[in-house]
C-alpha atoms as a PDB file:
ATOM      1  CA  UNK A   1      30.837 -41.614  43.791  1.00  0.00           C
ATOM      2  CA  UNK A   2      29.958 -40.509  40.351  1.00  0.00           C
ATOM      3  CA  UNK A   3      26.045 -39.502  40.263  1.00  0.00           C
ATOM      4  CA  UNK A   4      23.684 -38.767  37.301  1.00  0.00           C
ATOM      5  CA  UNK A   5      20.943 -37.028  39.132  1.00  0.00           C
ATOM      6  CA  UNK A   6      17.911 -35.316  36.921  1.00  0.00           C
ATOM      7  CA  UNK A   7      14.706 -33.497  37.535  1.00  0.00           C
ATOM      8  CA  UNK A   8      11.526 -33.490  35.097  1.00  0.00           C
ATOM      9  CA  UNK A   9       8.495 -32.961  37.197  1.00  0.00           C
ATOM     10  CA  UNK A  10       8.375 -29.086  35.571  1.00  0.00           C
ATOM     11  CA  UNK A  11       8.717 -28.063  32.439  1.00  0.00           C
ATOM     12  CA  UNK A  12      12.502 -26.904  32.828  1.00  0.00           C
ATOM     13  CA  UNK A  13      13.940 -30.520  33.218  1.00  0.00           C
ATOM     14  CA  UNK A  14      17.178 -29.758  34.653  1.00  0.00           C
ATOM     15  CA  UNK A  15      19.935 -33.187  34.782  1.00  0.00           C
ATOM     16  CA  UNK A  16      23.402 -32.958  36.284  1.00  0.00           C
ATOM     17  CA  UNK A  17      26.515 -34.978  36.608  1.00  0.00           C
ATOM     18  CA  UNK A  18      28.141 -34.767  40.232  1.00  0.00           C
ATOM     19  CA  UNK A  19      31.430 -36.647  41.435  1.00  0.00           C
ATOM     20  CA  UNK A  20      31.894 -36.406  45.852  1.00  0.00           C
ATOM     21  CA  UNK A  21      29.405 -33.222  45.593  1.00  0.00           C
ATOM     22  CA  UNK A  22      31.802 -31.681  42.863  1.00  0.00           C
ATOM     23  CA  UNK A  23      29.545 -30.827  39.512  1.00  0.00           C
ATOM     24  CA  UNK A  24      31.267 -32.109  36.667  1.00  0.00           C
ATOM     25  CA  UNK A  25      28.388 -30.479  34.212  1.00  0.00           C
ATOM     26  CA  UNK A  26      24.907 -29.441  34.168  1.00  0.00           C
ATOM     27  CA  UNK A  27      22.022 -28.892  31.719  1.00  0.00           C
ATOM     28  CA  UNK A  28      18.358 -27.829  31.148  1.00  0.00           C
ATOM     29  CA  UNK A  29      16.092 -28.848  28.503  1.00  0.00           C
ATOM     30  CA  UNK A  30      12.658 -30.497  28.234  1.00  0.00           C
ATOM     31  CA  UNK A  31      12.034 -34.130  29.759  1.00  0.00           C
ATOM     32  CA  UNK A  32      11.937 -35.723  26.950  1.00  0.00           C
ATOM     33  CA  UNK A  33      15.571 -34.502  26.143  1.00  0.00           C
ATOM     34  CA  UNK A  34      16.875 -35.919  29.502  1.00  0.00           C
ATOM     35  CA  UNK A  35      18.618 -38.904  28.246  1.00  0.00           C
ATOM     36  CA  UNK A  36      20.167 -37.116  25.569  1.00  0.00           C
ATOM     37  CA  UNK A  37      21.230 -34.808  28.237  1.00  0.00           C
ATOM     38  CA  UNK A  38      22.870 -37.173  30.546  1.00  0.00           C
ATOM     39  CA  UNK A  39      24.568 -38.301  27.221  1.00  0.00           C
ATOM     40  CA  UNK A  40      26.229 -35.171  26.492  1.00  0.00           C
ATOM     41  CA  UNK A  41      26.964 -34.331  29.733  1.00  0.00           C
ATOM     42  CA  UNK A  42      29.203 -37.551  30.179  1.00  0.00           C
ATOM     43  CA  UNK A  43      30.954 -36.930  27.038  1.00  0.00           C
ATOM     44  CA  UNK A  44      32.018 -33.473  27.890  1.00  0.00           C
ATOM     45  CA  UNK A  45      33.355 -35.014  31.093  1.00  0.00           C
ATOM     46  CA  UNK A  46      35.348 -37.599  29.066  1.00  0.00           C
ATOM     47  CA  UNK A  47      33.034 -40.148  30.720  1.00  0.00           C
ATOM     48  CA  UNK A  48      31.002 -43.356  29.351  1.00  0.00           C
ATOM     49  CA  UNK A  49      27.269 -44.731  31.038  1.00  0.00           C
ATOM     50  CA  UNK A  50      29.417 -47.574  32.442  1.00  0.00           C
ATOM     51  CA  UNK A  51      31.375 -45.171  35.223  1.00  0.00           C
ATOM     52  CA  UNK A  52      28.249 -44.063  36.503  1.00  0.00           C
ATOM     53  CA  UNK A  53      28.236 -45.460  40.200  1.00  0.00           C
ATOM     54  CA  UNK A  54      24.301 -44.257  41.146  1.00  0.00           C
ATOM     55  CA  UNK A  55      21.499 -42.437  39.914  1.00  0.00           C
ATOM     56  CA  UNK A  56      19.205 -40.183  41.464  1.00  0.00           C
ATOM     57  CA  UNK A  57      15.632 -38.816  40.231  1.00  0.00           C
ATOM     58  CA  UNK A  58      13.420 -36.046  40.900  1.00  0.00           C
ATOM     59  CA  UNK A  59      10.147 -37.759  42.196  1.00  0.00           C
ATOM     60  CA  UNK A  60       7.627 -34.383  42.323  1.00  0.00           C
ATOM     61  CA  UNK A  61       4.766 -33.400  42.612  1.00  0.00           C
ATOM     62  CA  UNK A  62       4.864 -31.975  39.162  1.00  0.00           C
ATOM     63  CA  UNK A  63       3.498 -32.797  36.325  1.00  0.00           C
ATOM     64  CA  UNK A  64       1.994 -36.174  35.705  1.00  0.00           C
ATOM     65  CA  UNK A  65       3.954 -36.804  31.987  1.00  0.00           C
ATOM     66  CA  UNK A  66       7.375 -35.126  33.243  1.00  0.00           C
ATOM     67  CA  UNK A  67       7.382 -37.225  36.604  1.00  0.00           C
ATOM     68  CA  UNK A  68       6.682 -40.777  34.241  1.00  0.00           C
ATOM     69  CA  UNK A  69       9.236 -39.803  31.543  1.00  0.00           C
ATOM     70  CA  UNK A  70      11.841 -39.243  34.492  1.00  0.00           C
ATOM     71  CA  UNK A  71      10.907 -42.260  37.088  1.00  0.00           C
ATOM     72  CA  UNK A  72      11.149 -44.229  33.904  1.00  0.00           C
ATOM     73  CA  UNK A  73      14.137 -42.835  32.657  1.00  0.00           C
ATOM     74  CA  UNK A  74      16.057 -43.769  35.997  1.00  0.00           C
ATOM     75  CA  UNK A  75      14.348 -46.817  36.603  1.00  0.00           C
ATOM     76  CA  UNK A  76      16.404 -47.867  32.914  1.00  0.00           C
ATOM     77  CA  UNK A  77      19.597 -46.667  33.622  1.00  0.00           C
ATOM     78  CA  UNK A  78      19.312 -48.685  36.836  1.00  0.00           C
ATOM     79  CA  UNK A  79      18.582 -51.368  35.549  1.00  0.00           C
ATOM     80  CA  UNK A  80      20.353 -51.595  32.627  1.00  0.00           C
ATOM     81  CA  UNK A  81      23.652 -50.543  34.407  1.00  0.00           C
ATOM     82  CA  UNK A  82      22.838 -52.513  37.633  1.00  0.00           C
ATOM     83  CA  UNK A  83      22.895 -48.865  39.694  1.00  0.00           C
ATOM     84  CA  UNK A  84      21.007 -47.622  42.804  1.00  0.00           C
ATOM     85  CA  UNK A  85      18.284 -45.425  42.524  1.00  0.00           C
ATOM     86  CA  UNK A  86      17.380 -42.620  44.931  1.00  0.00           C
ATOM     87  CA  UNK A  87      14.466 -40.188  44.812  1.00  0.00           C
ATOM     88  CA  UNK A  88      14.207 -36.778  45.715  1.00  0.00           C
ATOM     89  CA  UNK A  89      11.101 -34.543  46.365  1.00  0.00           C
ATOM     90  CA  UNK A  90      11.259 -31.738  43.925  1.00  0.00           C
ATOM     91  CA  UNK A  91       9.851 -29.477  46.757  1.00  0.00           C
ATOM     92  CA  UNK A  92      12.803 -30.173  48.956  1.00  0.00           C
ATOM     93  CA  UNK A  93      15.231 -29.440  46.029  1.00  0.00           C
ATOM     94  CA  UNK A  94      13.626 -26.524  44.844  1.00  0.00           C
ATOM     95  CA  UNK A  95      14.258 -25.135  48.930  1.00  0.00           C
ATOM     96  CA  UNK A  96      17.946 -26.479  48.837  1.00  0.00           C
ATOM     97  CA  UNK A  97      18.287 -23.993  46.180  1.00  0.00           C
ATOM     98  CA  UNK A  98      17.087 -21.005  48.572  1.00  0.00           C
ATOM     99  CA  UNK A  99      17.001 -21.710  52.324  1.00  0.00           C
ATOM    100  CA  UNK A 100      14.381 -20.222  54.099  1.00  0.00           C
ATOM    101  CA  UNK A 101      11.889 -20.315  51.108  1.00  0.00           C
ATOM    102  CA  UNK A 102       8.346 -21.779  50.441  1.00  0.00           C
ATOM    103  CA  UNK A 103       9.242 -24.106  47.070  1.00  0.00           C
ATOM    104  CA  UNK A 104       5.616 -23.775  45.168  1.00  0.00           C
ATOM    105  CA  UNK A 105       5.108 -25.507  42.254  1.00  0.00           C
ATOM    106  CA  UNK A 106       2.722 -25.140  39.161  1.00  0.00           C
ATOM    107  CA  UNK A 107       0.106 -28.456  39.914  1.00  0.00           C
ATOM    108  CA  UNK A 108      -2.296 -26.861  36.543  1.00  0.00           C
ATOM    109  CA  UNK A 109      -5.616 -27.181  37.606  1.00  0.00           C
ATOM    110  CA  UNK A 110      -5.695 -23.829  39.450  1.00  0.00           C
ATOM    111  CA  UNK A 111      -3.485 -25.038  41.886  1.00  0.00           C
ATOM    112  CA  UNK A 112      -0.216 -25.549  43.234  1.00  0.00           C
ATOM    113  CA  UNK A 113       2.164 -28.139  45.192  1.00  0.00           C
ATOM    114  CA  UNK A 114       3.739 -26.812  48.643  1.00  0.00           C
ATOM    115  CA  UNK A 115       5.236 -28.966  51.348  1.00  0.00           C
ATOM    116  CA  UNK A 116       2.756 -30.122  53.970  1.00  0.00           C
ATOM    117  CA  UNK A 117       3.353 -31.335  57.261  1.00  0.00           C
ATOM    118  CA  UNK A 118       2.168 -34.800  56.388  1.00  0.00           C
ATOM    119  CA  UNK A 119       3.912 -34.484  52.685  1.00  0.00           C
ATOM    120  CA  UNK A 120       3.188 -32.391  49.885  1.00  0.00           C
ATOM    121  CA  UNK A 121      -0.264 -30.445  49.474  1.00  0.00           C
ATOM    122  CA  UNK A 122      -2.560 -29.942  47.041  1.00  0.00           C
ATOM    123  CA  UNK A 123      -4.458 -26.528  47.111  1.00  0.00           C
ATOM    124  CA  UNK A 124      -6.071 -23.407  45.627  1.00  0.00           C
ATOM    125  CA  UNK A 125      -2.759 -20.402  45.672  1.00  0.00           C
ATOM    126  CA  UNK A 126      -5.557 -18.145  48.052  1.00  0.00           C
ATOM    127  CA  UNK A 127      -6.021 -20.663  50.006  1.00  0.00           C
ATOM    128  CA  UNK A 128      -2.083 -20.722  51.323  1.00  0.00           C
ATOM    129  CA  UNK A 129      -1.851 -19.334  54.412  1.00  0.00           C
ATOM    130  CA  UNK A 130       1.836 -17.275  54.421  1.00  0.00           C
ATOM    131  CA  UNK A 131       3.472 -15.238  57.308  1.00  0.00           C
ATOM    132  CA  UNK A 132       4.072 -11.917  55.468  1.00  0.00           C
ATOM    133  CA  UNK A 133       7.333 -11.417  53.958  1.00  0.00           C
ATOM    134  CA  UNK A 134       7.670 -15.038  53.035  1.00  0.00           C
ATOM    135  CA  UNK A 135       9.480 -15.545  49.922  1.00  0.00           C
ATOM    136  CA  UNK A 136       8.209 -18.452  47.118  1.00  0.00           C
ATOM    137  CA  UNK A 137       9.707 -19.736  44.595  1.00  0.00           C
ATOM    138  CA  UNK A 138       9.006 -21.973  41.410  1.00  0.00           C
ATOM    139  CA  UNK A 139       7.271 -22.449  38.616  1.00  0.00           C
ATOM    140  CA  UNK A 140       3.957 -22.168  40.904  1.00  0.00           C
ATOM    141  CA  UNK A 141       4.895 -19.324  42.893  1.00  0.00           C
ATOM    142  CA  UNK A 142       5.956 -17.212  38.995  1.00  0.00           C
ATOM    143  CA  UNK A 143       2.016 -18.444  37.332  1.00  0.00           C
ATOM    144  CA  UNK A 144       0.029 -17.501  40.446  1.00  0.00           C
ATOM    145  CA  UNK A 145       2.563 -14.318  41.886  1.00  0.00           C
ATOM    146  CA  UNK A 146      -0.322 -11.755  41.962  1.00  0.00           C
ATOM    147  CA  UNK A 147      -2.304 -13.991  44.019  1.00  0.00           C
ATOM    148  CA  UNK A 148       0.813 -15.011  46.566  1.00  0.00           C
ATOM    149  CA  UNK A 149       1.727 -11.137  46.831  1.00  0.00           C
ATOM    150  CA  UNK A 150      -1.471  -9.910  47.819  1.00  0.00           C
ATOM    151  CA  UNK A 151      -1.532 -12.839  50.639  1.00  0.00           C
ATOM    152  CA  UNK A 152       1.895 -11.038  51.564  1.00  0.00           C
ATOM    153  CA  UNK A 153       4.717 -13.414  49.841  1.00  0.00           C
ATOM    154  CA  UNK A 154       7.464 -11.944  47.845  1.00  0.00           C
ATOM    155  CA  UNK A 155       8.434 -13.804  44.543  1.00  0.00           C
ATOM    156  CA  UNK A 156      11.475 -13.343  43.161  1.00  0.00           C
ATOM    157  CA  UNK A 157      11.799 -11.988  39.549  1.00  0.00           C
ATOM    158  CA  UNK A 158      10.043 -14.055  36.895  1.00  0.00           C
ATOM    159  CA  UNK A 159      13.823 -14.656  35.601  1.00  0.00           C
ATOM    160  CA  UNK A 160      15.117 -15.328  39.203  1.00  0.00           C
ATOM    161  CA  UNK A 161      17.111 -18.766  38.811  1.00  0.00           C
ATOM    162  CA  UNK A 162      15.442 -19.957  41.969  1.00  0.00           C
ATOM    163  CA  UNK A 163      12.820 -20.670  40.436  1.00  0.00           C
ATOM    164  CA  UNK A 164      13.285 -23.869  38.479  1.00  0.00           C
ATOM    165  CA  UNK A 165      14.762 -27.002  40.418  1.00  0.00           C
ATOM    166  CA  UNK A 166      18.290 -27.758  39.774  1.00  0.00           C
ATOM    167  CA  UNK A 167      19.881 -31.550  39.659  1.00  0.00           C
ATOM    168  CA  UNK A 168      22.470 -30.634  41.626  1.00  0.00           C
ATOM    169  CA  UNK A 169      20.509 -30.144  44.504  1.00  0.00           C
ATOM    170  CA  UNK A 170      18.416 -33.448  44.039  1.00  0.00           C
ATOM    171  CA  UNK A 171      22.541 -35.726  44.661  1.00  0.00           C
ATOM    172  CA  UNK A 172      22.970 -33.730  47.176  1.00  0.00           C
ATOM    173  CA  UNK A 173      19.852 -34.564  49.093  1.00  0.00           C
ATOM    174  CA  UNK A 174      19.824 -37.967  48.092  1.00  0.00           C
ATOM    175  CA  UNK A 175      19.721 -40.531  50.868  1.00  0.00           C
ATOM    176  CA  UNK A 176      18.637 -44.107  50.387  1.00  0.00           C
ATOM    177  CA  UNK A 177      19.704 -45.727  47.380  1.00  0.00           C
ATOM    178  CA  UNK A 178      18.250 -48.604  46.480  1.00  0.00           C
ATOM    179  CA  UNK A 179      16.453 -51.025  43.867  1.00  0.00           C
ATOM    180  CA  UNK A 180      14.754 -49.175  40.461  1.00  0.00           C
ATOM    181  CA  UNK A 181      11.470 -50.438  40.970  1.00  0.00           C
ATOM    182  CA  UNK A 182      11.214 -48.788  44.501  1.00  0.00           C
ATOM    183  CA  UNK A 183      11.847 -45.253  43.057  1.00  0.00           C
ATOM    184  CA  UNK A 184       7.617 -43.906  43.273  1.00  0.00           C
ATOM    185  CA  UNK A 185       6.873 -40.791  41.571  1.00  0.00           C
ATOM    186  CA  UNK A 186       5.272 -38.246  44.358  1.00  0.00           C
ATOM    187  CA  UNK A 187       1.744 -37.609  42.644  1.00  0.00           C
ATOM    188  CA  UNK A 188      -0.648 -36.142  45.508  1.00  0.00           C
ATOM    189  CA  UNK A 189      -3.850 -36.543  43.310  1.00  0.00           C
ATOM    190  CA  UNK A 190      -5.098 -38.993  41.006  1.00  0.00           C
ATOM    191  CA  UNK A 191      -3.997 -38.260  37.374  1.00  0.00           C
ATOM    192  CA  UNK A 192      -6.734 -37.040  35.158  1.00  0.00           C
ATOM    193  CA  UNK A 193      -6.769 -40.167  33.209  1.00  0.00           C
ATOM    194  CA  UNK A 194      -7.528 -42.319  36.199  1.00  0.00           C
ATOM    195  CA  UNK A 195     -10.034 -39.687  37.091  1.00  0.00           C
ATOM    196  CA  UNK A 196     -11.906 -40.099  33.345  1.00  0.00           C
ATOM    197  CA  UNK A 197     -11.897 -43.793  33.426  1.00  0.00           C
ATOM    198  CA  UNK A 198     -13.379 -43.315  37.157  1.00  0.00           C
ATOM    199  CA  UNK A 199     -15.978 -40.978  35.805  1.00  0.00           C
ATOM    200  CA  UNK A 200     -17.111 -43.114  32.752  1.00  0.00           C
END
């Protein structure tokens, strides 16, 4: 099966083009470039939109802009190519890409996104409890290391590729495919425009 599969909840949108778990290309860019991405990426691989058999889309937590540019950008392909849709938690994604480690990811706000046992959380980077010697990793885990460290975590080099999700990850996590419009971003809080309008 030929899969587009693309991440743009942080602000290293990663998309990649996978055929039965082979990668046929990959790329990183901004979220707004992710289309263009997918694009080139199909070109280089001698391929056309119309051979793609599924698509699959990084559904956060992340950033409230990146995860509506992306959700969109798959819900369009779907539906304009008549494709299943799959989402992927960038959390679990960001672990694929090193077992054993706590995925943490930017949430602005002073805080970050980590994987809960009811779904992602929400918090304050002191208030993570970690068993010493646990290793983080993302975006999160890079802004707040000092803080992580002196709770006992080890993060990985600021340049360690670990740190930013890869699409490759996301197709090969990907379960249930089904219809566009069921593909829901993973937001945890309320976006801060919903949280003016509330306050007004």
């Amino acid at each position: 099966m030929l899969v587009l599969a693309f991440d743009t909840a942080t602000d290293v949108a990663t998309c990649a083009l996978v055929r039965d778990g082979d990668v046929l290309g990959e790329a990183e860019s901004r979220a707004v470039r992710v289309l263009a991405d997918a694009d080139r990426l199909l070109r280089a691989a001698g391929l056309g939109a119309s051979d793609l058999e599924a698509v699959v889309a990084g559904i956060g937590p992340g950033s409230f802009t990146g995860l509506r540019i992306g959700v969109a950008a798959a819900r369009g392909l779907a539906l304009g190519l008549d494709l299943p849709v799959a989402g992927v938690s960038t959390l679990d994604a960001l672990a694929a890409r090193r077992p054993g480690a706590l995925p943490v990811v930017d949430a602005r706000r002073r805080e970050i996104f980590v994987p809960g046992d009811g779904g992602p959380r929400c918090l304050r980077p002191e208030e993570l409890a970690l068993e010493p010697g646990t290793v983080c990793v993302g975006d999160g885990a890079v802004r707040y290391r000092a803080v992580l460290e002196s709770s006992g975590a080890v993060v990985p080099s600021d340049d360690d590729p670990s740190h930013a999700p890869r699409a490759r990850f996301h197709a090969a996590l990907a379960r249930d495919f089904g219809a566009a419009e069921l593909v829901e971003p993973i937001y945890v809080r309320v976006p801060d425009a919903e949280r003016a309008r509330s306050a007004a």
